[in-house]
N, C-alpha and C. Protein backbone atom coordinates (compact mmCIF):
# COMPACT_ATOMS: atom_id res chain seq x y z
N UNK A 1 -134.92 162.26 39.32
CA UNK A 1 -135.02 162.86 40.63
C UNK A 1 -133.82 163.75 40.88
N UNK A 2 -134.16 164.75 41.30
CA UNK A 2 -132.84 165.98 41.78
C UNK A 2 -132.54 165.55 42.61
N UNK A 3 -130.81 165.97 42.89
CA UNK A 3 -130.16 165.64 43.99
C UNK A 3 -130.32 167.32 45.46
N UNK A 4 -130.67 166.94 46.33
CA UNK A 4 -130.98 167.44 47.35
C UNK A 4 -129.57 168.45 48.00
N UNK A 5 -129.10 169.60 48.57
CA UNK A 5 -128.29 170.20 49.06
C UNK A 5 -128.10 169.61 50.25
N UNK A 6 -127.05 169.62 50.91
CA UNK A 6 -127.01 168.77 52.26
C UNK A 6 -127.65 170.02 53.13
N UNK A 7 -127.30 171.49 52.82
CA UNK A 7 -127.66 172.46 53.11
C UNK A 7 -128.88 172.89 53.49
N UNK A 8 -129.55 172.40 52.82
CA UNK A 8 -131.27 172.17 53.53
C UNK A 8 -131.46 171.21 54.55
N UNK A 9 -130.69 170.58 55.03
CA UNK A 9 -131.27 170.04 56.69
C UNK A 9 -129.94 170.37 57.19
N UNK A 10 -128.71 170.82 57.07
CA UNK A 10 -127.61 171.03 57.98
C UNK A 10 -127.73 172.64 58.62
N UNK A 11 -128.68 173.45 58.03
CA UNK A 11 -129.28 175.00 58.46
C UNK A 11 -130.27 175.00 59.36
N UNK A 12 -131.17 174.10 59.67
CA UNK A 12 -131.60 173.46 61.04
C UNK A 12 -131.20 173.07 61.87
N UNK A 13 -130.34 172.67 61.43
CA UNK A 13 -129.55 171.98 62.90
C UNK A 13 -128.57 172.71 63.84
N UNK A 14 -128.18 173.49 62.33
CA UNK A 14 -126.77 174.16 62.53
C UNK A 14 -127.44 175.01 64.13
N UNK A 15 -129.10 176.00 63.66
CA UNK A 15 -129.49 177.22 64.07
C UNK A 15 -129.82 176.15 65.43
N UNK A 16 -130.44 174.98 65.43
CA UNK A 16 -131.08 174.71 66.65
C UNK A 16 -129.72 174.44 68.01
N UNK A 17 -128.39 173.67 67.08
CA UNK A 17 -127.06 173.95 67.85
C UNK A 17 -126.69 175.05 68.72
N UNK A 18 -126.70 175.99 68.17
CA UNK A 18 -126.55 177.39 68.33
C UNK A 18 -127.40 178.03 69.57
N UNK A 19 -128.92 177.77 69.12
CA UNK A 19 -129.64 177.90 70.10
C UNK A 19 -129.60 177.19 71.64
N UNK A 20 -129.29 175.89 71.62
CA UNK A 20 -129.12 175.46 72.55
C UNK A 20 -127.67 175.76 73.78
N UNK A 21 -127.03 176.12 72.95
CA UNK A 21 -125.55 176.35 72.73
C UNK A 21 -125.62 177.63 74.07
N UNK A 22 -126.92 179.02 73.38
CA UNK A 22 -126.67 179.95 73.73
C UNK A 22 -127.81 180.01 75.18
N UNK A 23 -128.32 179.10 75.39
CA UNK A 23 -129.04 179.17 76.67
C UNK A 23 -129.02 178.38 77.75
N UNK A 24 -127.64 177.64 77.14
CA UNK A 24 -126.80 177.22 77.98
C UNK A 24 -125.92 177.77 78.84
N UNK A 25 -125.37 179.09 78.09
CA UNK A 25 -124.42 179.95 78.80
C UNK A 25 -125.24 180.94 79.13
N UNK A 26 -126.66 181.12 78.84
CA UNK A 26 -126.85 182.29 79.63
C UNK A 26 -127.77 181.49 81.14
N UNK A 27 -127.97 180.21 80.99
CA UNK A 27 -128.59 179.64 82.41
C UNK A 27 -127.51 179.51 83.25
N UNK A 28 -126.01 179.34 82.85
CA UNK A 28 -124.92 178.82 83.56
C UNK A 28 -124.07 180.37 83.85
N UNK A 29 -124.63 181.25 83.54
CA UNK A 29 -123.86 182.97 84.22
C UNK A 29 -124.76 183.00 85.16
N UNK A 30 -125.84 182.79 85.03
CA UNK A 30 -127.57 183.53 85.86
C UNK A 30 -127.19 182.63 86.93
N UNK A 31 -127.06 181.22 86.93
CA UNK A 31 -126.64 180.39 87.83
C UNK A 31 -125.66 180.73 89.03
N UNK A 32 -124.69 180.91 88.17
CA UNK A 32 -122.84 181.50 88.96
C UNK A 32 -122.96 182.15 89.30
N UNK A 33 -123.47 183.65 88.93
CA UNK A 33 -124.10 184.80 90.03
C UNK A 33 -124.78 184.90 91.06
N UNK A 34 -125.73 183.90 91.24
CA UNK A 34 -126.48 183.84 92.10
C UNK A 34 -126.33 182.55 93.12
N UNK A 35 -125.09 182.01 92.92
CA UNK A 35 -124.55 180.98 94.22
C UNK A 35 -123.35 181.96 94.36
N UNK A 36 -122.93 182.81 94.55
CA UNK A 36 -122.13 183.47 95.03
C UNK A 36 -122.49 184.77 95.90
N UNK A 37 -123.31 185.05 95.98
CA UNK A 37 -124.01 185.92 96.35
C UNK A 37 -123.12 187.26 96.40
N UNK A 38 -122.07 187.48 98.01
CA UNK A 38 -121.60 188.69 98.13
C UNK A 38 -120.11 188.97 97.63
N UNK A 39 -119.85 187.76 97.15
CA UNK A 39 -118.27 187.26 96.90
C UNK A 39 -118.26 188.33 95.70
N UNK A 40 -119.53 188.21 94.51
CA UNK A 40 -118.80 188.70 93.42
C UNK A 40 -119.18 190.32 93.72
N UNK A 41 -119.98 190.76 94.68
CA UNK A 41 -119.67 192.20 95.43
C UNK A 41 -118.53 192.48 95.55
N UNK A 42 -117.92 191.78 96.36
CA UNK A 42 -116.87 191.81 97.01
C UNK A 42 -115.56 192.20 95.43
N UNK A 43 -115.25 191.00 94.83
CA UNK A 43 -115.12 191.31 93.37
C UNK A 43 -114.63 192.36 93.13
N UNK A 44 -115.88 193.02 92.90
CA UNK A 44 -116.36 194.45 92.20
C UNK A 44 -115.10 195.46 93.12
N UNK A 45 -115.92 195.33 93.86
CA UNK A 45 -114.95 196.16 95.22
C UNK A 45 -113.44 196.61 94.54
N UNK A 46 -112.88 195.11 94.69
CA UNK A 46 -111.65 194.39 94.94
C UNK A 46 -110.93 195.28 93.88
N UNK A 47 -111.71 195.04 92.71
CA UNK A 47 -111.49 195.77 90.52
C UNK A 47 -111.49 197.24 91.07
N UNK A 48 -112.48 197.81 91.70
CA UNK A 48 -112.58 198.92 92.11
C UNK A 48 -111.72 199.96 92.45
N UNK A 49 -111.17 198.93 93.66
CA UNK A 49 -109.81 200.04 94.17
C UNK A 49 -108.84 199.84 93.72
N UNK A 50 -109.01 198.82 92.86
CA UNK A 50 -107.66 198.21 92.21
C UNK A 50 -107.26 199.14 90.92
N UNK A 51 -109.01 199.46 90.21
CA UNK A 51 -108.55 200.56 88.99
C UNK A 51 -108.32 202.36 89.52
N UNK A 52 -108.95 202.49 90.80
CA UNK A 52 -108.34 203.30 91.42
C UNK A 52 -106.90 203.67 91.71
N UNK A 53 -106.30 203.22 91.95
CA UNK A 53 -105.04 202.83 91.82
C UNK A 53 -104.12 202.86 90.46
N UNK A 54 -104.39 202.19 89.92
CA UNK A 54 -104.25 202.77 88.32
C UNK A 54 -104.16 204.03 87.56
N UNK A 55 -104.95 205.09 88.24
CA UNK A 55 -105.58 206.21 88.09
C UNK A 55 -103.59 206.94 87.73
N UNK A 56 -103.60 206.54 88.59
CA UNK A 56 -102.36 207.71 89.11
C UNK A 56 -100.62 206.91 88.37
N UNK A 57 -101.27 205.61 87.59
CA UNK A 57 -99.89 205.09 86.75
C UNK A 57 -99.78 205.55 85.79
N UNK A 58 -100.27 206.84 84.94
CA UNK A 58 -99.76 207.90 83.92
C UNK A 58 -98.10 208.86 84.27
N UNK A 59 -98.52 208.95 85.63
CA UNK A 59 -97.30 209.79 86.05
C UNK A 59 -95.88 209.11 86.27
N UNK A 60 -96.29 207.74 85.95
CA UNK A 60 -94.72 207.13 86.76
C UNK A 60 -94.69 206.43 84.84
N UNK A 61 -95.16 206.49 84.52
CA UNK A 61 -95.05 206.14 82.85
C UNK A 61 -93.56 206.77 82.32
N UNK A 62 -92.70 206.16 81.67
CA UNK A 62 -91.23 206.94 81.05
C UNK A 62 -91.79 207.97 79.97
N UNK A 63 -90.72 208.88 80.53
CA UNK A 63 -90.51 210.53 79.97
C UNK A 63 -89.66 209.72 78.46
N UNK A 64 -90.36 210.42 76.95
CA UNK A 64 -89.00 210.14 75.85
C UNK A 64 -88.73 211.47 75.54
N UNK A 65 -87.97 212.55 74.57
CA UNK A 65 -88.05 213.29 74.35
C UNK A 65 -87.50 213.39 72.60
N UNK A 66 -87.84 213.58 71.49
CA UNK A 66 -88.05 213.29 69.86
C UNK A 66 -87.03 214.46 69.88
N UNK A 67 -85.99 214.05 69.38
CA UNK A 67 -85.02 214.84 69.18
C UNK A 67 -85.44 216.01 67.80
N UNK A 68 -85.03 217.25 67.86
CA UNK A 68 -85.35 217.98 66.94
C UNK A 68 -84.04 218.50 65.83
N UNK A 69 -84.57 219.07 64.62
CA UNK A 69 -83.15 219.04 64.06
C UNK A 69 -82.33 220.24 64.64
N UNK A 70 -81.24 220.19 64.88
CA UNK A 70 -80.08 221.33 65.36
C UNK A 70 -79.80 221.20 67.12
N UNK A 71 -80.98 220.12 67.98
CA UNK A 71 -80.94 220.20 69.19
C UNK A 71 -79.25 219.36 69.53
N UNK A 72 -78.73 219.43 70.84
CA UNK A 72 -77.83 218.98 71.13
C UNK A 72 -78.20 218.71 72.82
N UNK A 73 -77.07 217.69 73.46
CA UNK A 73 -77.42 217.07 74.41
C UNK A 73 -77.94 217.91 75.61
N UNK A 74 -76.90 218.97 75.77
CA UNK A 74 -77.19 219.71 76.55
C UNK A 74 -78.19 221.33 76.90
N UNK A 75 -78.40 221.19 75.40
CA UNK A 75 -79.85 221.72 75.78
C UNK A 75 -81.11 221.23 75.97
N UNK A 76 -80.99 220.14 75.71
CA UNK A 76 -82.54 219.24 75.91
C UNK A 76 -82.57 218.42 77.21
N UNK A 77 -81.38 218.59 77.71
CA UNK A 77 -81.02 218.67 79.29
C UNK A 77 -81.50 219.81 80.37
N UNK A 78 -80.78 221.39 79.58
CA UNK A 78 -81.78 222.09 80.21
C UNK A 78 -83.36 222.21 80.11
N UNK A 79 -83.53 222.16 78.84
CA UNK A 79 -85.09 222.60 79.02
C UNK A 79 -85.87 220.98 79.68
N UNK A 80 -85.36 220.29 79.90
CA UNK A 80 -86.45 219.01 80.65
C UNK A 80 -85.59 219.08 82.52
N UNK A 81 -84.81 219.51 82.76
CA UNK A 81 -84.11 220.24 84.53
C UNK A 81 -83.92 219.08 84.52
N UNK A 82 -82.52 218.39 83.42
CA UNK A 82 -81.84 217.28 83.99
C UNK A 82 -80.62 217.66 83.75
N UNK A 83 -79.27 217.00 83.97
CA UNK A 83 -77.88 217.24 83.34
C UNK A 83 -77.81 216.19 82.62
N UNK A 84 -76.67 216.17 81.42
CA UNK A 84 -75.89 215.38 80.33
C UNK A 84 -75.77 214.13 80.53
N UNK A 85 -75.51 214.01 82.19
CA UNK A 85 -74.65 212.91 82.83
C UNK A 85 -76.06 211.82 82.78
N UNK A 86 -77.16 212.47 83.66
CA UNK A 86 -78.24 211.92 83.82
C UNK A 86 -78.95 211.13 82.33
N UNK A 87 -78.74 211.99 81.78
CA UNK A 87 -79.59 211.39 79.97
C UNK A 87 -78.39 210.40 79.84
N UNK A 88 -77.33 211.01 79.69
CA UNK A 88 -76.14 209.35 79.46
C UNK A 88 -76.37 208.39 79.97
N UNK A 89 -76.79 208.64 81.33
CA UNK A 89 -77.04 206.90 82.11
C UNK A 89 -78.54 206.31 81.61
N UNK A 90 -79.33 207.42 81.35
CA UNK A 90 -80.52 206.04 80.82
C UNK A 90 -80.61 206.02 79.64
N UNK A 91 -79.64 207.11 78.59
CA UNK A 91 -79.76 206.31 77.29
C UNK A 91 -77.89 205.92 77.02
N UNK A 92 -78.08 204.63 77.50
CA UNK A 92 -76.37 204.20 77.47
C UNK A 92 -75.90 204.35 75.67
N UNK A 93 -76.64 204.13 74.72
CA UNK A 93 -76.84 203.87 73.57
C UNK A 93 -76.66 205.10 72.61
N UNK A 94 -76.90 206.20 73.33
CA UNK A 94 -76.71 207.42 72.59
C UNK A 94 -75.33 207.59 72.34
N UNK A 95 -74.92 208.77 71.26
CA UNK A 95 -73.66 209.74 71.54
C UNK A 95 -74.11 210.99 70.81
N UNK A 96 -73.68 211.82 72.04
CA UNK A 96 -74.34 213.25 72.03
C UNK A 96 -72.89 214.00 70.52
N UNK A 97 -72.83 213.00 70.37
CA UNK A 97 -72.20 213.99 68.85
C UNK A 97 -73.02 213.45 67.19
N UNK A 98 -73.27 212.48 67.72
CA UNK A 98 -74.35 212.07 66.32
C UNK A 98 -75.71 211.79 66.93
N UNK A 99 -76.70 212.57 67.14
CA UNK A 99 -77.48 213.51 67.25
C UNK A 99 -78.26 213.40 66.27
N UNK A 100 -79.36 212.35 66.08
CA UNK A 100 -80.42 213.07 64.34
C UNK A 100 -81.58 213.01 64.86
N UNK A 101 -82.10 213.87 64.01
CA UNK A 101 -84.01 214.07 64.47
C UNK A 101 -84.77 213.11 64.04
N UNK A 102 -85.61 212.88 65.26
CA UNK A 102 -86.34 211.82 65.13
C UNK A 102 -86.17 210.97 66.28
N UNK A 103 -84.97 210.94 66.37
CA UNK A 103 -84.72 210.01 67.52
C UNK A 103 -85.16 210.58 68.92
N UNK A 104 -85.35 209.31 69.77
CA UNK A 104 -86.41 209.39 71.12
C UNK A 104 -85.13 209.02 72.01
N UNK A 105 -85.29 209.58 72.87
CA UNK A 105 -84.09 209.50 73.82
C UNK A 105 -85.26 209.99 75.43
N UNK A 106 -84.88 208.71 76.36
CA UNK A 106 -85.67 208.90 77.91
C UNK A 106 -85.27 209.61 78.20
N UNK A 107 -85.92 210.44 79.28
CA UNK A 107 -85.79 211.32 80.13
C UNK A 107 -86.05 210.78 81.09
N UNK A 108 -84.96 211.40 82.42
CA UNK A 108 -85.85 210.48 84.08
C UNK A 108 -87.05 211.30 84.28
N UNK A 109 -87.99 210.67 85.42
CA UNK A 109 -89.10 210.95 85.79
C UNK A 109 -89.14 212.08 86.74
């Protein structure tokens, strides 16, 4: 007598698990939606003006500026309408005499 795969009755069960599994969560969303009635309106709303709002957090996002080769402090001061002093205070970490490209240095907003 051949020995049997456990695999041939654990692939029934596995699928009927599964099945039960999955119409469980879709009777228990259909459910939750519909004892809440205007709340999850409301919700919506709430996400709504909330990603509205959002809209406009690109602009307050930090300025960097990728240093190029030959640039120096104070021209990448003028061309972004800040002074030396200003880039010194938010990049405490720099020194405008070693200078290499590549490097990202903030700009204020």
């Amino acid at each position: 007598m051949r020995h049997r795969s456990p695999a041939r009755w654990l692939a029934p069960v596995a699928l009927l698990v599964c099945a039960v599994a999955a119409i469980s969560v879709v009777q228990s969303s259909s459910s939750s939606s519909g004892d809440d009635g205007g709340s999850s309106t409301q919700t919506t709303k709430t996400a709504t003006s909330s990603g509205a709002g959002q809209k406009k957090t690109p602009t307050k996002r930090k300025r960097t500026y990728t240093v190029k080769q030959g640039d120096i402090l104070g021209v990448i001061a003028e061309k972004n309408g800040t002074t030396v002093e200003e880039l010194q205070a938010l990049n405490p970490s720099i020194d405008a005499a070693t200078l290499h490209a590549g490097q990202k240095i903030r700009l204020p907003r």
